[in-house]
PDB file of N, CA and C in Angstrom:
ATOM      1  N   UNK A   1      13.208 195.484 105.780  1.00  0.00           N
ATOM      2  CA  UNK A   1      13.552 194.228 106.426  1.00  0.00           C
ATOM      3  C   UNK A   1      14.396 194.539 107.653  1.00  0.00           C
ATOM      4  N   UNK A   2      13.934 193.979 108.744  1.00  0.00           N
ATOM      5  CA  UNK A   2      14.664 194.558 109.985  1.00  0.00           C
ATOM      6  C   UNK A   2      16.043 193.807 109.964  1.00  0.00           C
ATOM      7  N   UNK A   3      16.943 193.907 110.791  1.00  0.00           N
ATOM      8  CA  UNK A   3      17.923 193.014 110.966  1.00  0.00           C
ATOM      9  C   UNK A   3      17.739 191.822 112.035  1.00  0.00           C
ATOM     10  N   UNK A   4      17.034 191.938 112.444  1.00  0.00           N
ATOM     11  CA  UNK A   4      15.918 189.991 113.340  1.00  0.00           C
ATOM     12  C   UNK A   4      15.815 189.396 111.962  1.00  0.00           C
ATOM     13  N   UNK A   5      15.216 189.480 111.257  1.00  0.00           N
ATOM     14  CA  UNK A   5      14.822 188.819 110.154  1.00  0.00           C
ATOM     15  C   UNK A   5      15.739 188.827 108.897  1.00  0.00           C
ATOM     16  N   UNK A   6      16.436 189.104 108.691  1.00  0.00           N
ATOM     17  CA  UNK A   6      17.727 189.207 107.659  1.00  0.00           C
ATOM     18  C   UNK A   6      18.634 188.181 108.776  1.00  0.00           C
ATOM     19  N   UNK A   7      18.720 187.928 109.839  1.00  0.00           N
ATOM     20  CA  UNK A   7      19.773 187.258 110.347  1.00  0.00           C
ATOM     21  C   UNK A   7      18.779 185.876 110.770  1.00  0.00           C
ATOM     22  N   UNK A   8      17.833 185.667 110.788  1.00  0.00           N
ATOM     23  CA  UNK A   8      16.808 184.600 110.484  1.00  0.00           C
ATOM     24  C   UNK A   8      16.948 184.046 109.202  1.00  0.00           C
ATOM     25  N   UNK A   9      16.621 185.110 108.129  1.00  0.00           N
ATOM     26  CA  UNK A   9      17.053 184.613 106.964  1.00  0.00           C
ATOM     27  C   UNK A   9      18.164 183.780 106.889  1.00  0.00           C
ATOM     28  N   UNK A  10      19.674 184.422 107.224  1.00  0.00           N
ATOM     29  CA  UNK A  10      20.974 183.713 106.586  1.00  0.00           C
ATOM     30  C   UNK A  10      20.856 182.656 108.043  1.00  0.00           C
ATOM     31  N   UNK A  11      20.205 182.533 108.932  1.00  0.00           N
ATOM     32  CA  UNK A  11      20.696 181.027 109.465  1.00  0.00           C
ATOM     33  C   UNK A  11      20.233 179.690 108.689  1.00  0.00           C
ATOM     34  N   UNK A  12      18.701 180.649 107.884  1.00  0.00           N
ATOM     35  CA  UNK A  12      17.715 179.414 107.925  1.00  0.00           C
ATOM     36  C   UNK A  12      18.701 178.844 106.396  1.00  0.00           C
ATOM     37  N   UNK A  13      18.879 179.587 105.279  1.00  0.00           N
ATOM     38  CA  UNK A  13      19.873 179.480 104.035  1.00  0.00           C
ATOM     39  C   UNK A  13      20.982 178.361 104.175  1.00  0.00           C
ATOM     40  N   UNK A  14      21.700 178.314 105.745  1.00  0.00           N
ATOM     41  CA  UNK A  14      22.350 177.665 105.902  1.00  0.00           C
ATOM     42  C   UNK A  14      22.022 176.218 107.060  1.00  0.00           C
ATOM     43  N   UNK A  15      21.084 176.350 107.013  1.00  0.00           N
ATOM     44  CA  UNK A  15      20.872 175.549 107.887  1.00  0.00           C
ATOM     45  C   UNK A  15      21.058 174.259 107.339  1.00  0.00           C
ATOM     46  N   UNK A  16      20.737 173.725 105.674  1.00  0.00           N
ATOM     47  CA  UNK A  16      20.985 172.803 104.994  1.00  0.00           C
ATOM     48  C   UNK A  16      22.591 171.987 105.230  1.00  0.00           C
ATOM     49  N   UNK A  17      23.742 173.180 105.200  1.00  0.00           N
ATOM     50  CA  UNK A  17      24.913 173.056 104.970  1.00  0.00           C
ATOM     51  C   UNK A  17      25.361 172.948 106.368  1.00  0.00           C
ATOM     52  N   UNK A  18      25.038 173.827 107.310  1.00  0.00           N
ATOM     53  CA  UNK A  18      24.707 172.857 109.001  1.00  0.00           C
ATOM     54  C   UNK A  18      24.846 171.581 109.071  1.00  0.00           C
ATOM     55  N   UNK A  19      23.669 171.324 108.466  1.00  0.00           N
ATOM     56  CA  UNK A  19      22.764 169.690 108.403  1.00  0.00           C
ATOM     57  C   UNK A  19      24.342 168.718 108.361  1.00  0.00           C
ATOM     58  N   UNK A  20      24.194 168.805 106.905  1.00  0.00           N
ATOM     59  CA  UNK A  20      25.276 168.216 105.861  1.00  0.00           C
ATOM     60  C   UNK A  20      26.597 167.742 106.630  1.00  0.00           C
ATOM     61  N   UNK A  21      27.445 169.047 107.241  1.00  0.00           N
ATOM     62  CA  UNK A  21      28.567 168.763 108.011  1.00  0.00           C
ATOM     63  C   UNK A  21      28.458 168.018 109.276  1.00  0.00           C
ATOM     64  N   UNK A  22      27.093 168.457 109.886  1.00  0.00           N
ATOM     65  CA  UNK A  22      27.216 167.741 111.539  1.00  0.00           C
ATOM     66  C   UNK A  22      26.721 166.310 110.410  1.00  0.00           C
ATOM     67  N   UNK A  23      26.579 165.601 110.059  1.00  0.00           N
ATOM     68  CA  UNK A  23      26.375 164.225 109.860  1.00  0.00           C
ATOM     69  C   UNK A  23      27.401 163.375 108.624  1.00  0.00           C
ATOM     70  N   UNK A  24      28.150 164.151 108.680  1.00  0.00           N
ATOM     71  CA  UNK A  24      29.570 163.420 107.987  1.00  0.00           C
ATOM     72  C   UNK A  24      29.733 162.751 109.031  1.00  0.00           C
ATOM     73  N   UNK A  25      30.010 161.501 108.811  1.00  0.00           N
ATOM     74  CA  UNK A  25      30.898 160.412 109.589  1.00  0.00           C
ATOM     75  C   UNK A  25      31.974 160.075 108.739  1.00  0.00           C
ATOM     76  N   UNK A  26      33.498 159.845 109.874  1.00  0.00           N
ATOM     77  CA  UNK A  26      34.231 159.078 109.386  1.00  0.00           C
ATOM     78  C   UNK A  26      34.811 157.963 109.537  1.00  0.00           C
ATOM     79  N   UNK A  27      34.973 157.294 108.493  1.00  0.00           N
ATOM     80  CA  UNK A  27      35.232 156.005 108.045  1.00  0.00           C
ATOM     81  C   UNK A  27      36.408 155.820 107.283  1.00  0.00           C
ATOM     82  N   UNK A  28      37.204 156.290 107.278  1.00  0.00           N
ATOM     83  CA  UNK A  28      38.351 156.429 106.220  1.00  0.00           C
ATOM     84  C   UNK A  28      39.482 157.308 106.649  1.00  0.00           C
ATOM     85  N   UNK A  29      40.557 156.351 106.963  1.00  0.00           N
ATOM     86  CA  UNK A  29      41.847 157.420 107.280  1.00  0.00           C
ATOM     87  C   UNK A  29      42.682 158.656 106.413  1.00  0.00           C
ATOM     88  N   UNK A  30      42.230 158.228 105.155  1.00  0.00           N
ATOM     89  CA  UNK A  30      42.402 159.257 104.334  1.00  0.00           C
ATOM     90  C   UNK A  30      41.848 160.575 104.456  1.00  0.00           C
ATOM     91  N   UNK A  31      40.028 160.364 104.651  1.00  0.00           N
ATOM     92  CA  UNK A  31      39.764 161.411 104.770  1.00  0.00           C
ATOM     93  C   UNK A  31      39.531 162.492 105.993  1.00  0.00           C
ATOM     94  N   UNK A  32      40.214 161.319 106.889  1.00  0.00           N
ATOM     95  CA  UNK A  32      40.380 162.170 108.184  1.00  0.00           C
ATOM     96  C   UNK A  32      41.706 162.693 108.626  1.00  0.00           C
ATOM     97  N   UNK A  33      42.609 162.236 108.142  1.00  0.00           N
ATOM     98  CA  UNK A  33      44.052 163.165 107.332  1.00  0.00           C
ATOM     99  C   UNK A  33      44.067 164.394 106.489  1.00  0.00           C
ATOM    100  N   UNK A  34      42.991 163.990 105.597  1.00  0.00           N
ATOM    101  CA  UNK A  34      42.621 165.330 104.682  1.00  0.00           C
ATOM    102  C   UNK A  34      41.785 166.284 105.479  1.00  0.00           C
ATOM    103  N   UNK A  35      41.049 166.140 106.796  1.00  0.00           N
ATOM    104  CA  UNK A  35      40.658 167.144 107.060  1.00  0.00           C
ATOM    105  C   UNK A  35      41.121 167.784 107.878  1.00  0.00           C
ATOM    106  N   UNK A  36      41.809 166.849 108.953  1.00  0.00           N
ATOM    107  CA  UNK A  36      42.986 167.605 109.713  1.00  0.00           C
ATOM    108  C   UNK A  36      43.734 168.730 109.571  1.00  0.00           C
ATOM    109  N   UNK A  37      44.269 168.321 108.141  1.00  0.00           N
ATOM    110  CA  UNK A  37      45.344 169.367 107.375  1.00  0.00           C
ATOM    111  C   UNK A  37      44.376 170.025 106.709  1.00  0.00           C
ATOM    112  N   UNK A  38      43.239 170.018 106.268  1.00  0.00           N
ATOM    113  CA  UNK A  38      42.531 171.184 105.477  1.00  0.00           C
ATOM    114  C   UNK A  38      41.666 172.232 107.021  1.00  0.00           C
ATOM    115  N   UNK A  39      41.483 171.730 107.971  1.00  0.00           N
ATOM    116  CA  UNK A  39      40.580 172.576 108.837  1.00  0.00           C
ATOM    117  C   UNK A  39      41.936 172.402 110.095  1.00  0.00           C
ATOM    118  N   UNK A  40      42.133 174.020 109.918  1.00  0.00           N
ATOM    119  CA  UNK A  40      42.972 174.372 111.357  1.00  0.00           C
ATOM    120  C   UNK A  40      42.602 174.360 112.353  1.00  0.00           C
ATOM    121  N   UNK A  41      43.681 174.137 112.944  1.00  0.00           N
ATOM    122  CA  UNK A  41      43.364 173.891 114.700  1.00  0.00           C
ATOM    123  C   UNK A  41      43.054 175.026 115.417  1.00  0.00           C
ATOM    124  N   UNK A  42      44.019 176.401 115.203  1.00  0.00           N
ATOM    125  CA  UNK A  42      43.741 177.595 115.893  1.00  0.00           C
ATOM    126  C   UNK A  42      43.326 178.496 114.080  1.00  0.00           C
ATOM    127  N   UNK A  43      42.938 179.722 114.965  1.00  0.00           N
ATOM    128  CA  UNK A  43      42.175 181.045 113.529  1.00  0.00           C
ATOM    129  C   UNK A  43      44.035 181.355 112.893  1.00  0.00           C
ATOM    130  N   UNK A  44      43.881 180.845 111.537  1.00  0.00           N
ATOM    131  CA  UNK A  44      45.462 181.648 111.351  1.00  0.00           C
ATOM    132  C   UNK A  44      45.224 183.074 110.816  1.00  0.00           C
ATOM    133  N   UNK A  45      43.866 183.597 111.196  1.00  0.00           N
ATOM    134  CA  UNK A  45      44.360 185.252 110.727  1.00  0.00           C
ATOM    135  C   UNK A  45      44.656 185.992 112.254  1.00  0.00           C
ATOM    136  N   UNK A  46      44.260 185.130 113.827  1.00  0.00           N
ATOM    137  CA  UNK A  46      45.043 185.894 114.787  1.00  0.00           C
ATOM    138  C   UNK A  46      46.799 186.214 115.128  1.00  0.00           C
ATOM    139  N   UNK A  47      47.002 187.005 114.889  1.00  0.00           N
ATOM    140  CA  UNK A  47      47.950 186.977 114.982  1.00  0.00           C
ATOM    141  C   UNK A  47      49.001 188.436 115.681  1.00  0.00           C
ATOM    142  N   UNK A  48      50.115 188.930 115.664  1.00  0.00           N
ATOM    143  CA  UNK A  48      50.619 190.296 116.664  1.00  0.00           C
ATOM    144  C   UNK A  48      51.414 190.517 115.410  1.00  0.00           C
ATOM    145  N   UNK A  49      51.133 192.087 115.368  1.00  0.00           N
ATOM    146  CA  UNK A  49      52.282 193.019 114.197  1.00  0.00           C
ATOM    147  C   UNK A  49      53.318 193.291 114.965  1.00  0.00           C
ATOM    148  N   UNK A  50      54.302 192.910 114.895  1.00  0.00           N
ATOM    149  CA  UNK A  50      55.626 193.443 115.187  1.00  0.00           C
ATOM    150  C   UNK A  50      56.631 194.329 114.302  1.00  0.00           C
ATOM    151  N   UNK A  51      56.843 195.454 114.834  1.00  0.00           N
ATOM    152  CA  UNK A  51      58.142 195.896 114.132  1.00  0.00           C
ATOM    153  C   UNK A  51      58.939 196.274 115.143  1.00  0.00           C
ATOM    154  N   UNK A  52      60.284 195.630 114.308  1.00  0.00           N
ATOM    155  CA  UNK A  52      61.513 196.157 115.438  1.00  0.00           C
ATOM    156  C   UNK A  52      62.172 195.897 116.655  1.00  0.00           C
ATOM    157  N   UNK A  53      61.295 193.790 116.991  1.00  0.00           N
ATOM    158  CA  UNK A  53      61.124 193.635 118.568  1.00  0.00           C
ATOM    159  C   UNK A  53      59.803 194.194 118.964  1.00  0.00           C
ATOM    160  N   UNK A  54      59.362 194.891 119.035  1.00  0.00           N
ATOM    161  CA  UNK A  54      58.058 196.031 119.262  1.00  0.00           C
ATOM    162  C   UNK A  54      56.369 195.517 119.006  1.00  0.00           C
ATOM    163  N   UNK A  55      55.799 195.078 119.407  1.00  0.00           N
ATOM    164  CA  UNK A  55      54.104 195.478 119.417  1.00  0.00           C
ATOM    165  C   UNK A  55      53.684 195.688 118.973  1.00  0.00           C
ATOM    166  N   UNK A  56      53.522 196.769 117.430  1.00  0.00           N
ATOM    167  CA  UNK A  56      52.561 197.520 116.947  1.00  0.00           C
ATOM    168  C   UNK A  56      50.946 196.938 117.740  1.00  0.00           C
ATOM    169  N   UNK A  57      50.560 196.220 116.997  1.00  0.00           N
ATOM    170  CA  UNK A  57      48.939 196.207 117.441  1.00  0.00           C
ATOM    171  C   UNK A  57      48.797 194.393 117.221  1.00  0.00           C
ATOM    172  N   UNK A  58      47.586 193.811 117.769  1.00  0.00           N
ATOM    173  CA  UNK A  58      46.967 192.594 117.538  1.00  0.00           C
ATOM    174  C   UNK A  58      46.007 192.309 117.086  1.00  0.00           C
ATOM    175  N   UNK A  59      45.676 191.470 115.538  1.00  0.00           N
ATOM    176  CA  UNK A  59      44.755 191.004 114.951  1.00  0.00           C
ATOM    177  C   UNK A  59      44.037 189.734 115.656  1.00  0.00           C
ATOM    178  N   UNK A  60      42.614 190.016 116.133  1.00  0.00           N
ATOM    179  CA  UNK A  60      42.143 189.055 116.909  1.00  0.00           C
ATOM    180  C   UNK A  60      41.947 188.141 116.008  1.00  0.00           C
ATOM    181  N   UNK A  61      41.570 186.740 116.805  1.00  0.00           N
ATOM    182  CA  UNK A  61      40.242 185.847 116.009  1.00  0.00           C
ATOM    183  C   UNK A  61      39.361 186.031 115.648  1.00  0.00           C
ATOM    184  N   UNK A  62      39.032 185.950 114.119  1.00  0.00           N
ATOM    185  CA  UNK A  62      37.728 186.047 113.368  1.00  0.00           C
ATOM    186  C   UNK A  62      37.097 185.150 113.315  1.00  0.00           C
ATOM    187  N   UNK A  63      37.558 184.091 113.449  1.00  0.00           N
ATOM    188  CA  UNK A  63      36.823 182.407 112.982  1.00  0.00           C
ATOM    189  C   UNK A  63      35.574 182.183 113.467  1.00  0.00           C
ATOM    190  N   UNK A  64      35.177 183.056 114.721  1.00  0.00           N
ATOM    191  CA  UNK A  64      33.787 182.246 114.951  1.00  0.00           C
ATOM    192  C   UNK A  64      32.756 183.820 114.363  1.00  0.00           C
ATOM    193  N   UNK A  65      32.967 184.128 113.940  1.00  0.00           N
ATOM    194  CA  UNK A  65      32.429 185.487 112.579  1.00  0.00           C
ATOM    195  C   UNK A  65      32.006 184.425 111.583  1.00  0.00           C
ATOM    196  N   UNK A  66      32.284 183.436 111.375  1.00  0.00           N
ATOM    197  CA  UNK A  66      32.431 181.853 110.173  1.00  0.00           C
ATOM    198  C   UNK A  66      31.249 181.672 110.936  1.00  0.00           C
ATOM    199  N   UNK A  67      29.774 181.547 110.457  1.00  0.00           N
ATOM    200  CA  UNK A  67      28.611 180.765 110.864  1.00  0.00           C
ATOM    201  C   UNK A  67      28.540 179.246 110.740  1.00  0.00           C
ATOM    202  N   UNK A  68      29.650 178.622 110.072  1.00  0.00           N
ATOM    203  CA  UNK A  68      29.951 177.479 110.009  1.00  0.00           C
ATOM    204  C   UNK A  68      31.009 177.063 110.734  1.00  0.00           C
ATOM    205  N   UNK A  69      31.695 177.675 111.458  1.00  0.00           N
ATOM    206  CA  UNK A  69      32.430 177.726 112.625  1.00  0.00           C
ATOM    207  C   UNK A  69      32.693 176.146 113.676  1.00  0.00           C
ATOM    208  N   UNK A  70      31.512 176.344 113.961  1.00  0.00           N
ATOM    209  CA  UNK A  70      31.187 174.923 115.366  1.00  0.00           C
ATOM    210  C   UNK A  70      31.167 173.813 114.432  1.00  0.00           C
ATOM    211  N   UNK A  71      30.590 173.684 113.048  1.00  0.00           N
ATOM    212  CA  UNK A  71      30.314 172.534 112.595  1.00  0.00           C
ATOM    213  C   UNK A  71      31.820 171.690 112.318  1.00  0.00           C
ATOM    214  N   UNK A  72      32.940 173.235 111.457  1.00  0.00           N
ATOM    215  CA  UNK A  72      34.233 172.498 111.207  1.00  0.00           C
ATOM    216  C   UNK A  72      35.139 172.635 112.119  1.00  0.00           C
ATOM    217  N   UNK A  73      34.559 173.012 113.201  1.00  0.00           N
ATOM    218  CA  UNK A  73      35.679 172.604 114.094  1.00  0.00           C
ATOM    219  C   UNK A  73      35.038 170.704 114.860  1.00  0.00           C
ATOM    220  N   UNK A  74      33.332 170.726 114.854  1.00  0.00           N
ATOM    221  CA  UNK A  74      33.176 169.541 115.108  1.00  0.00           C
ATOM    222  C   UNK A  74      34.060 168.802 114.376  1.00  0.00           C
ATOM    223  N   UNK A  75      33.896 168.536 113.021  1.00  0.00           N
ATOM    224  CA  UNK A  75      34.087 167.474 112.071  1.00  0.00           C
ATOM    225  C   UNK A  75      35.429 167.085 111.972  1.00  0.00           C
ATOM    226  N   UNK A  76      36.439 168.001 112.271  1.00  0.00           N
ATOM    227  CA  UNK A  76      37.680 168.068 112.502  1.00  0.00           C
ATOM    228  C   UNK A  76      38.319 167.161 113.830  1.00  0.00           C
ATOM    229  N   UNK A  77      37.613 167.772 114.951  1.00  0.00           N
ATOM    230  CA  UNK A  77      37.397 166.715 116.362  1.00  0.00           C
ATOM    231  C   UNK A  77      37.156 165.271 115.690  1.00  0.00           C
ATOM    232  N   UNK A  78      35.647 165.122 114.783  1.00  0.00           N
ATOM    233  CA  UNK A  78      35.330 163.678 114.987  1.00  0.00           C
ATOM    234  C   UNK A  78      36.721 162.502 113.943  1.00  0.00           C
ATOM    235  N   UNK A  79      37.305 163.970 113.242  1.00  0.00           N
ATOM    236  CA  UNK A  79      37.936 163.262 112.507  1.00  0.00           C
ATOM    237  C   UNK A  79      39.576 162.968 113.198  1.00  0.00           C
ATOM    238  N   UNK A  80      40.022 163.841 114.106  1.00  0.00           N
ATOM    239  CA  UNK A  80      40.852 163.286 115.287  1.00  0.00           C
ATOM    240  C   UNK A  80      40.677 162.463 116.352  1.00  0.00           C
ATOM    241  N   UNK A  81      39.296 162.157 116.812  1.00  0.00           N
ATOM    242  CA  UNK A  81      39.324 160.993 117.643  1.00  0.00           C
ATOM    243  C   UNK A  81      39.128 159.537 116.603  1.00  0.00           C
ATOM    244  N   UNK A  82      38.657 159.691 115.047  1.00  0.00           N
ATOM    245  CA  UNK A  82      38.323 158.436 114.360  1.00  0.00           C
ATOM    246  C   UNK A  82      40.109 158.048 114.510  1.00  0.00           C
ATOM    247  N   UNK A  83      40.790 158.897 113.981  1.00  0.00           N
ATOM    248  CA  UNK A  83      42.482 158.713 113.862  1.00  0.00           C
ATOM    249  C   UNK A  83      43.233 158.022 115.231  1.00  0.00           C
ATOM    250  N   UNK A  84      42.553 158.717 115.784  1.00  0.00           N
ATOM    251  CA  UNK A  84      43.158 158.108 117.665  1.00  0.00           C
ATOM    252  C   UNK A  84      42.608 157.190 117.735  1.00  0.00           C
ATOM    253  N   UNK A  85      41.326 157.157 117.927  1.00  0.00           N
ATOM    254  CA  UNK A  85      40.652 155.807 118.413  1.00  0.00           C
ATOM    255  C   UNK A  85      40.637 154.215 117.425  1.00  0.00           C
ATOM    256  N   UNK A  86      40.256 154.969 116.203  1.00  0.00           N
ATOM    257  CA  UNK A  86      39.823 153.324 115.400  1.00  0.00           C
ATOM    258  C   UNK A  86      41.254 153.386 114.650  1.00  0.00           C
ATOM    259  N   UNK A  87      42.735 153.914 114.607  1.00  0.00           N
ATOM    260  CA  UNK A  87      43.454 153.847 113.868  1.00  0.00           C
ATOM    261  C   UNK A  87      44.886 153.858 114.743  1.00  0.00           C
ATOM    262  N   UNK A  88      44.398 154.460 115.874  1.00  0.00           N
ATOM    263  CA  UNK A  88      45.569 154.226 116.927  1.00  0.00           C
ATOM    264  C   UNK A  88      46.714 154.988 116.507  1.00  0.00           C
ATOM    265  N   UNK A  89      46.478 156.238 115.857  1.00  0.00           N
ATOM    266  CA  UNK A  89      47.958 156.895 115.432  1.00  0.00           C
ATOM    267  C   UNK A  89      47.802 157.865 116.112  1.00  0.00           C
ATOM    268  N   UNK A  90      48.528 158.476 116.537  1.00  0.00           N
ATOM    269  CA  UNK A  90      49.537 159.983 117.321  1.00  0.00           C
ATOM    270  C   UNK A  90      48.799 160.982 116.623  1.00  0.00           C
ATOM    271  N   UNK A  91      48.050 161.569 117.005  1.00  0.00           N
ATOM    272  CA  UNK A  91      47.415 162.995 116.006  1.00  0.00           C
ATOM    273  C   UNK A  91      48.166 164.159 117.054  1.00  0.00           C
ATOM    274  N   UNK A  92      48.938 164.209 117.613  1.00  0.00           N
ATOM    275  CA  UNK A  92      49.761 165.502 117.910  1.00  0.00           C
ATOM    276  C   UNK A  92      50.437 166.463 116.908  1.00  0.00           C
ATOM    277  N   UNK A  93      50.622 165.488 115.495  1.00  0.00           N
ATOM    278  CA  UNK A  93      51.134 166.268 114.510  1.00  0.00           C
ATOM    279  C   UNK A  93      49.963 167.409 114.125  1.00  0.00           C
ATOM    280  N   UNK A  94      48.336 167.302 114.360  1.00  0.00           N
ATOM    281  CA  UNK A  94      47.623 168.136 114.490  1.00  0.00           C
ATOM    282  C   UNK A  94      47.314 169.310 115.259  1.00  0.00           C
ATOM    283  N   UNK A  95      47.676 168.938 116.511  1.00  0.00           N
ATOM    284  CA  UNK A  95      47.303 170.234 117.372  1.00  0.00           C
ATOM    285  C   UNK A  95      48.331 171.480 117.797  1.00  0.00           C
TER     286      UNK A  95
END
């Protein structure tokens, strides 16, 4: 099995769960609170080793390595403008 077709494979596997997330709508301030706080704003595994004041080295962003990546960062968006727009609250506590 070449690797064209093994990476054909795992898009097509997920393509269902694709589907699924881009067509959540929200309707509910609850659950657009809950996703806020469950889907981060920035990757929290980037981050800088320090010892001592000092540099050691920097752990990049992995997050878009996540093939589901674009979808939860969409759903997260649609669920900060439902909060702004149809609910009129301050979502700065998010970003």
């Amino acid at each position: 099995m070449t690797s064209l077709t093994r990476i054909w494979l795992h898009n097509d596997l997920l393509h269902p769960v694709r589907e699924y997330l881009d067509n959540i709508e929200i309707h509910n301030a609850k659950l657009a609170h809950l996703l806020c706080r469950a889907i981060p704003a920035q990757c929290p595994f980037e981050r800088d080793v320090t010892m001592f004041g000092h540099q050691l080295f920097h752990i990049p962003a992995m997050c878009k390595l996540n093939p589901l990546y674009e979808q939860l960062v969409s759903l997260r968006f649609r669920a900060l403008c439902y909060l702004a727009d149809e609910c009129g609250e301050d979502v700065t506590v998010y970003c």
